[in-house]
C-alpha atoms as a PDB file:
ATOM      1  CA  UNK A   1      -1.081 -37.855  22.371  1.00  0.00           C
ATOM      2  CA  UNK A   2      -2.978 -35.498  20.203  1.00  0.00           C
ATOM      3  CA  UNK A   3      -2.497 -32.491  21.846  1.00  0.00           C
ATOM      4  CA  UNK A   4       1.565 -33.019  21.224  1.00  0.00           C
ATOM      5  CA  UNK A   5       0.978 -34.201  17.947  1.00  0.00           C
ATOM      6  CA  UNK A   6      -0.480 -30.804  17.223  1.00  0.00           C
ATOM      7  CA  UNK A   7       2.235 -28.937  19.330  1.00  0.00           C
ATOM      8  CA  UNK A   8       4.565 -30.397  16.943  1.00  0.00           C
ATOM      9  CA  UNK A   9       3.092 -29.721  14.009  1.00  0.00           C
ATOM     10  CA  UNK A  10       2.459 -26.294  14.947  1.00  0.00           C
ATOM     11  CA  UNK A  11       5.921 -25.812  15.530  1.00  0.00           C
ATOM     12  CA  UNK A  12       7.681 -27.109  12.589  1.00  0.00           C
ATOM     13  CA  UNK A  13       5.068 -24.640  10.771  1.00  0.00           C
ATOM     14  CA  UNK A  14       6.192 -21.842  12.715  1.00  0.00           C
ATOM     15  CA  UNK A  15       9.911 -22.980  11.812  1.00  0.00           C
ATOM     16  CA  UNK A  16       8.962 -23.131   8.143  1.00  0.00           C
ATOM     17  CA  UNK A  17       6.974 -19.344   8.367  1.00  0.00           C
ATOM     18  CA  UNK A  18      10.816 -17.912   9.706  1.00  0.00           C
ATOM     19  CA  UNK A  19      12.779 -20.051   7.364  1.00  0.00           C
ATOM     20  CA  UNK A  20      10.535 -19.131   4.294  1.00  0.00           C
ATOM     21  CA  UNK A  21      10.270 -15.940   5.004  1.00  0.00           C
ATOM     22  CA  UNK A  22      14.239 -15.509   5.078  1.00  0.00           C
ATOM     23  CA  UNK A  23      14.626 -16.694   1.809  1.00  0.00           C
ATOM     24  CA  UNK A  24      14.947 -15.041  -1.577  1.00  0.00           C
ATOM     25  CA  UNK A  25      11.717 -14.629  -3.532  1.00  0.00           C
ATOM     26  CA  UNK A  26      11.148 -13.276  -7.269  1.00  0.00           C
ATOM     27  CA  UNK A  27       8.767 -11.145  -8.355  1.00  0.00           C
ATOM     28  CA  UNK A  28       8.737  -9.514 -12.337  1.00  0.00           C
ATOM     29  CA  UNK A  29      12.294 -10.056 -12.028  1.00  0.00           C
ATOM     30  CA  UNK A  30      13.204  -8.606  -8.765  1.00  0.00           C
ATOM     31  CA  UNK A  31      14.706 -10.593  -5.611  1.00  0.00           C
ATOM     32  CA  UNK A  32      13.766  -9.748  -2.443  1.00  0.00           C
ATOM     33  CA  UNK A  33      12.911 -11.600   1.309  1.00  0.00           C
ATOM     34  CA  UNK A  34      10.224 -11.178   3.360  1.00  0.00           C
ATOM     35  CA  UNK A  35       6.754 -11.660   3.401  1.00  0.00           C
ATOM     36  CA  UNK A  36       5.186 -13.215  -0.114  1.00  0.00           C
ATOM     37  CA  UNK A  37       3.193 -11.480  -2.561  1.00  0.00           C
ATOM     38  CA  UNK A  38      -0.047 -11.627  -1.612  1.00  0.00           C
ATOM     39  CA  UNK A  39       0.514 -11.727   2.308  1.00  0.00           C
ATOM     40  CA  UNK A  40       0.171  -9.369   4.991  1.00  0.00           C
ATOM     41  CA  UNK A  41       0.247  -7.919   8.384  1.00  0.00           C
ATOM     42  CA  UNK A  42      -1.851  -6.617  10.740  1.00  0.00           C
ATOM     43  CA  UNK A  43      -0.594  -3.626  13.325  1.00  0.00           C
ATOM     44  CA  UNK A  44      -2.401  -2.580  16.360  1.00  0.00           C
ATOM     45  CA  UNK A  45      -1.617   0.981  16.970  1.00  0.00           C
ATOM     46  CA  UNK A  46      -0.798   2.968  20.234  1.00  0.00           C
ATOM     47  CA  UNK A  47      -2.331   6.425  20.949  1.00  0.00           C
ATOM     48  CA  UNK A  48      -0.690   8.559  18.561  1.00  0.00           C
ATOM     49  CA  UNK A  49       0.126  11.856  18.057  1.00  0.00           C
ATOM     50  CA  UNK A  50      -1.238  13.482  14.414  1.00  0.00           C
ATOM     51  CA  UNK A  51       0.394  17.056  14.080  1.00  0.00           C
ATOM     52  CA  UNK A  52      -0.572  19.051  10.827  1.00  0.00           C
ATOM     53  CA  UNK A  53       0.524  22.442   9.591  1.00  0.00           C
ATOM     54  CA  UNK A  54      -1.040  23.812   6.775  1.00  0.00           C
ATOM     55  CA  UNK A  55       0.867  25.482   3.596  1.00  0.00           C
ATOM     56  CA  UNK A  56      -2.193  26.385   0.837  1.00  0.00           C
ATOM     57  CA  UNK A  57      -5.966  26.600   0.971  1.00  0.00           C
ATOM     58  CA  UNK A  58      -5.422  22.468  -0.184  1.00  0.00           C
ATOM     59  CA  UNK A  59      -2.070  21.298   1.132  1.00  0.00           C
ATOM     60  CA  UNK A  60      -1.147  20.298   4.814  1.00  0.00           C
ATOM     61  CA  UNK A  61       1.832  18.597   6.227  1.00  0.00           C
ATOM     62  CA  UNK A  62       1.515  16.145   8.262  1.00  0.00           C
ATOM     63  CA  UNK A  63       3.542  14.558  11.182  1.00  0.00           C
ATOM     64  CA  UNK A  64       2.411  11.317  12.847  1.00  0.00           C
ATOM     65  CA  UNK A  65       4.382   9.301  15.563  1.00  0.00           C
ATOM     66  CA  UNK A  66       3.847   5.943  17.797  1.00  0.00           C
ATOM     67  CA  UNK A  67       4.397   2.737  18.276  1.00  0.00           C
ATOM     68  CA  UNK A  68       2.638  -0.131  16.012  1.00  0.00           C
ATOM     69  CA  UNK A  69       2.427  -3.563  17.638  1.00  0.00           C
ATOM     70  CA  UNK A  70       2.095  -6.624  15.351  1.00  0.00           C
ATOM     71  CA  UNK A  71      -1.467  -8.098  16.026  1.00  0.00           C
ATOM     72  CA  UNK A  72      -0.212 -11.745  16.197  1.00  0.00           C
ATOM     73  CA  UNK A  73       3.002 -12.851  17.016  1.00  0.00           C
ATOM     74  CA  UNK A  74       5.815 -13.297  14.417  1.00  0.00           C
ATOM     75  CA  UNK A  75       7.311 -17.138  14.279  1.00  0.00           C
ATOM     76  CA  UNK A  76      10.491 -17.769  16.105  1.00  0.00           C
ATOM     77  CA  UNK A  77      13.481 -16.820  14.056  1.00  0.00           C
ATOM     78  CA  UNK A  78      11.413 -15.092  10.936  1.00  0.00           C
ATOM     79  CA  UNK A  79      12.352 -11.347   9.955  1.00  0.00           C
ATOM     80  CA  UNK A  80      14.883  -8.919  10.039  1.00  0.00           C
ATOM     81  CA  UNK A  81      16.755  -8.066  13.117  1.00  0.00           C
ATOM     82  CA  UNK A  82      15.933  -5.943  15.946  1.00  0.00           C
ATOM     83  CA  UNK A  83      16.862  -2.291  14.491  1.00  0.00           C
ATOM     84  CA  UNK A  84      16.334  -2.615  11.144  1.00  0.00           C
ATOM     85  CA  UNK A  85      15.136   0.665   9.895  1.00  0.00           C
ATOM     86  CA  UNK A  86      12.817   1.138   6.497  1.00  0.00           C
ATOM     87  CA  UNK A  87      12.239   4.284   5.009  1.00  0.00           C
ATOM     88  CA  UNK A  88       8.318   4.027   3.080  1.00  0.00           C
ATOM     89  CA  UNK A  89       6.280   6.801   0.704  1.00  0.00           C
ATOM     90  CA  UNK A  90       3.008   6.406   1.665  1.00  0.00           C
ATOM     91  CA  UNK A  91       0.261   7.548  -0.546  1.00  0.00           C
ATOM     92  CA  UNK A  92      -3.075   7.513   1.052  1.00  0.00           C
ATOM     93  CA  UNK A  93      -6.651   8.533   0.779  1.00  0.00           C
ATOM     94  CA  UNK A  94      -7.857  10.122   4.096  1.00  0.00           C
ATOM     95  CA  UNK A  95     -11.577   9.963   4.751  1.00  0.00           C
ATOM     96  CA  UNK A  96     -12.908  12.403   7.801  1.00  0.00           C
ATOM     97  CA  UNK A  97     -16.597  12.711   9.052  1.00  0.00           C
ATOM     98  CA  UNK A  98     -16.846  15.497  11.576  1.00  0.00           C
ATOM     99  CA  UNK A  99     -19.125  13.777  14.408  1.00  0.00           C
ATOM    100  CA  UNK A 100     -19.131  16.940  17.040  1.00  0.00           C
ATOM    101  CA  UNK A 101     -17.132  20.020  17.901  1.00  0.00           C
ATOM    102  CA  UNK A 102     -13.894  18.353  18.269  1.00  0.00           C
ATOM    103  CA  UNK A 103     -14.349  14.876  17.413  1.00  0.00           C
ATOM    104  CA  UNK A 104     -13.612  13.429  13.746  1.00  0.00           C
ATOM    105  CA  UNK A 105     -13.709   9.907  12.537  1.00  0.00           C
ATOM    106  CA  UNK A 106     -10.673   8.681  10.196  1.00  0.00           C
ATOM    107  CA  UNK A 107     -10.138   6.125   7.962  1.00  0.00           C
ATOM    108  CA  UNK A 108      -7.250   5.836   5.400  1.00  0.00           C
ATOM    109  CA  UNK A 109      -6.529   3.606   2.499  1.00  0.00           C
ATOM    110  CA  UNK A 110      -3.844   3.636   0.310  1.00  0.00           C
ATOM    111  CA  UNK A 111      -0.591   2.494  -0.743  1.00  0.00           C
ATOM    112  CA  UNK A 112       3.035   2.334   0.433  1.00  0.00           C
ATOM    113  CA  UNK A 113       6.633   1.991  -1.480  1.00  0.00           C
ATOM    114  CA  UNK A 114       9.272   1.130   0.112  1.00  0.00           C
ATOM    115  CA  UNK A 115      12.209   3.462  -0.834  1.00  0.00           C
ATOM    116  CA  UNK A 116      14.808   2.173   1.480  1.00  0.00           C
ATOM    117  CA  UNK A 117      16.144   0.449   4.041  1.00  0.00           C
ATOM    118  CA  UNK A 118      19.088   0.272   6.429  1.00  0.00           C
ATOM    119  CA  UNK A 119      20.119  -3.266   7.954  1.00  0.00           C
ATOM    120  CA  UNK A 120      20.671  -3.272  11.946  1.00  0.00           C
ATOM    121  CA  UNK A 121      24.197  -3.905  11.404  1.00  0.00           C
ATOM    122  CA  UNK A 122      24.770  -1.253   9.090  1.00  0.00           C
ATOM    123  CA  UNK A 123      25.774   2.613   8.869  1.00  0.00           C
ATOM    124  CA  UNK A 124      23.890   3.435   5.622  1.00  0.00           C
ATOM    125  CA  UNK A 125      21.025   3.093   3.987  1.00  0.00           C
ATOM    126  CA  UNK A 126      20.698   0.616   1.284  1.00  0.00           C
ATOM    127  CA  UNK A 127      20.514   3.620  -1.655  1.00  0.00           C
ATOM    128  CA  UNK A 128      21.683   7.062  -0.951  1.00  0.00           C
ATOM    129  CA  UNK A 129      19.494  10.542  -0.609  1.00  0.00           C
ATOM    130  CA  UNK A 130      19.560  11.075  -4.243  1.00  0.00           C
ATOM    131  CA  UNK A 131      18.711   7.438  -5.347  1.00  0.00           C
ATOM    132  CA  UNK A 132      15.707   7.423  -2.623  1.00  0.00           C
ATOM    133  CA  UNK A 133      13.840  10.641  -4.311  1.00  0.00           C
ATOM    134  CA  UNK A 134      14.304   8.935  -7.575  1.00  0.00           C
ATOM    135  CA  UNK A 135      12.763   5.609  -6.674  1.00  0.00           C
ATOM    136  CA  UNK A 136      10.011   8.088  -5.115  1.00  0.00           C
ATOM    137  CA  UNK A 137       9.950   9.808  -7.939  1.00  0.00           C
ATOM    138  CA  UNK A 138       9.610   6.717 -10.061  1.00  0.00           C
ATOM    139  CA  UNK A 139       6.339   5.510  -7.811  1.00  0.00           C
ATOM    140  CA  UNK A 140       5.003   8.693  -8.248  1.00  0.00           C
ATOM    141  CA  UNK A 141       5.466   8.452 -12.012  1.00  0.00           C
ATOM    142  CA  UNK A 142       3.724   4.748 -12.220  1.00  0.00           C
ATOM    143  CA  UNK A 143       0.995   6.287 -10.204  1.00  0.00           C
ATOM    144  CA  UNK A 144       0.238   8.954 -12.723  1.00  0.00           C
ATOM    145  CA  UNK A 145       0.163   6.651 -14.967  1.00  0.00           C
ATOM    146  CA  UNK A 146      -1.985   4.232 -13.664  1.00  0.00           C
ATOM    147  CA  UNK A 147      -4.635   7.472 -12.559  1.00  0.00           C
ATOM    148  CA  UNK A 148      -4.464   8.502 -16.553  1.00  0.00           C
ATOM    149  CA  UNK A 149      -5.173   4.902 -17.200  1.00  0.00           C
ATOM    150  CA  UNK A 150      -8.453   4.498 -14.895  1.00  0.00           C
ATOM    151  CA  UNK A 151      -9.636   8.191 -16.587  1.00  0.00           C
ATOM    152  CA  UNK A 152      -9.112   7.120 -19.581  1.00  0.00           C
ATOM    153  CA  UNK A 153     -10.804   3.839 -19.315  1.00  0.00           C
ATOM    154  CA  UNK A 154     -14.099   5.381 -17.291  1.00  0.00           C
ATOM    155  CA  UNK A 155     -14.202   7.681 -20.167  1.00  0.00           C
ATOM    156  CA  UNK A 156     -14.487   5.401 -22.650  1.00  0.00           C
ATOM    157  CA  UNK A 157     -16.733   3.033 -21.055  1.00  0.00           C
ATOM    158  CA  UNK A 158     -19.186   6.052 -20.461  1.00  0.00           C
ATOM    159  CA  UNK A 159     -18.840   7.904 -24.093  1.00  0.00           C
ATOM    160  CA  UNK A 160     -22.523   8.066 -25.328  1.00  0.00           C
ATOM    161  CA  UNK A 161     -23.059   7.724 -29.242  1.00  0.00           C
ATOM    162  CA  UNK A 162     -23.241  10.775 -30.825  1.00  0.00           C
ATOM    163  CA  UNK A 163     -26.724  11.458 -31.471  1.00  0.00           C
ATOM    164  CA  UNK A 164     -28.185   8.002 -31.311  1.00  0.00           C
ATOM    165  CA  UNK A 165     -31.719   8.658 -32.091  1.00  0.00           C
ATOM    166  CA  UNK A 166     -31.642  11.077 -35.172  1.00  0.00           C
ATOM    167  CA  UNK A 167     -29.086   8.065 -36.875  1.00  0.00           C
ATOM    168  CA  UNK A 168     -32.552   5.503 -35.676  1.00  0.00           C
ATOM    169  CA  UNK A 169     -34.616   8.128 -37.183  1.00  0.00           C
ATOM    170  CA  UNK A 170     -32.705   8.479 -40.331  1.00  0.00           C
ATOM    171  CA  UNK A 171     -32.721   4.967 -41.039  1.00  0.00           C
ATOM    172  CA  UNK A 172     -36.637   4.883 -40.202  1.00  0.00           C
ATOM    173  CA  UNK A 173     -37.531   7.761 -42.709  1.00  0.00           C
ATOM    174  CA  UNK A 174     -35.169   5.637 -45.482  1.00  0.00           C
ATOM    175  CA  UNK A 175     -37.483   2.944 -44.875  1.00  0.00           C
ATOM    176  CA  UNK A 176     -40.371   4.735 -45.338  1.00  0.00           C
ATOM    177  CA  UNK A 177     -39.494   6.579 -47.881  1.00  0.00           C
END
């Protein structure tokens, strides 16, 4: 009797996951569905293929394709429909140690906006070309600013005192004096 107890209750929790996940959700004002603030995903990912092409002596493109599985498995009923495309901006940092000849390991961290998306049933994407590079350009933008912000703040927490001791030995001649 416990086991179905359990079966139940893990069911009408997977039934709550799809139907809360459906609904709309506010965050600083904006509406949106999906996963909460706060919660995530985890992707396994199948053997990819990394091409990169590069343009200066610092810049490469890059072109990565495959097939990410989710880890778990998503509750009955919960997400968008089979089809639903999503256009992101990723912004990432990229950390290589060469280990032989041709071998490197990789490990990224980062960020990712989402700029659009296009609903299964649907011809277009939810903003146009033109609106997508200015949401981009608007991440970007908040980026910079939020770089500027941790400079600025490192600097000030490291400024040194303009010559600290000769003000201590000012005061200590006064004294004597």
């Amino acid at each position: 009797m416990a086991r179905r107890s359990k079966k139940k209750e893990a069911q009408a929790l997977e039934q709550d996951t799809a139907q809360t996940y459906n609904e709309f959700k506010e965050f600083e004002g904006q509406r949106y569905t999906g996963v909460k603030i706060g919660r995530g995903h985890k992707w396994n990912y199948d053997a990819g293929v990394w091409k990169e092409r590069k343009i200066t002596p610092d810049e490469w493109e890059i072109n990565y394709n495959v097939t990410k599985r989710r880890a778990g498995k998503a509750p009955e009923g919960s997400g968008v429909p089979v089809g639903t495309q999503y256009h992101w901006y990723i912004i990432a940092h990229q950390n290589v140690t060469k280990l032989n000849a041709n071998d490197y390991s990789t490990s990224m961290t980062g960020v990712k906006f989402k700029v659009a998306h296009k609903r299964a049933d649907k011809e277009t994407w939810s903003a146009t070309t033109k609106t997508q590079k200015k949401r981009t350009l608007k991440f970007l933008k908040q980026l910079v600013a939020d770089l500027e912000e941790q400079l600025e703040v490192e600097e000030e927490s490291n400024v040194i005192p303009l010559r600290p001791k000769k003000v201590a030995r000012k005061k200590k001649e006064k004294k004597a004096a």
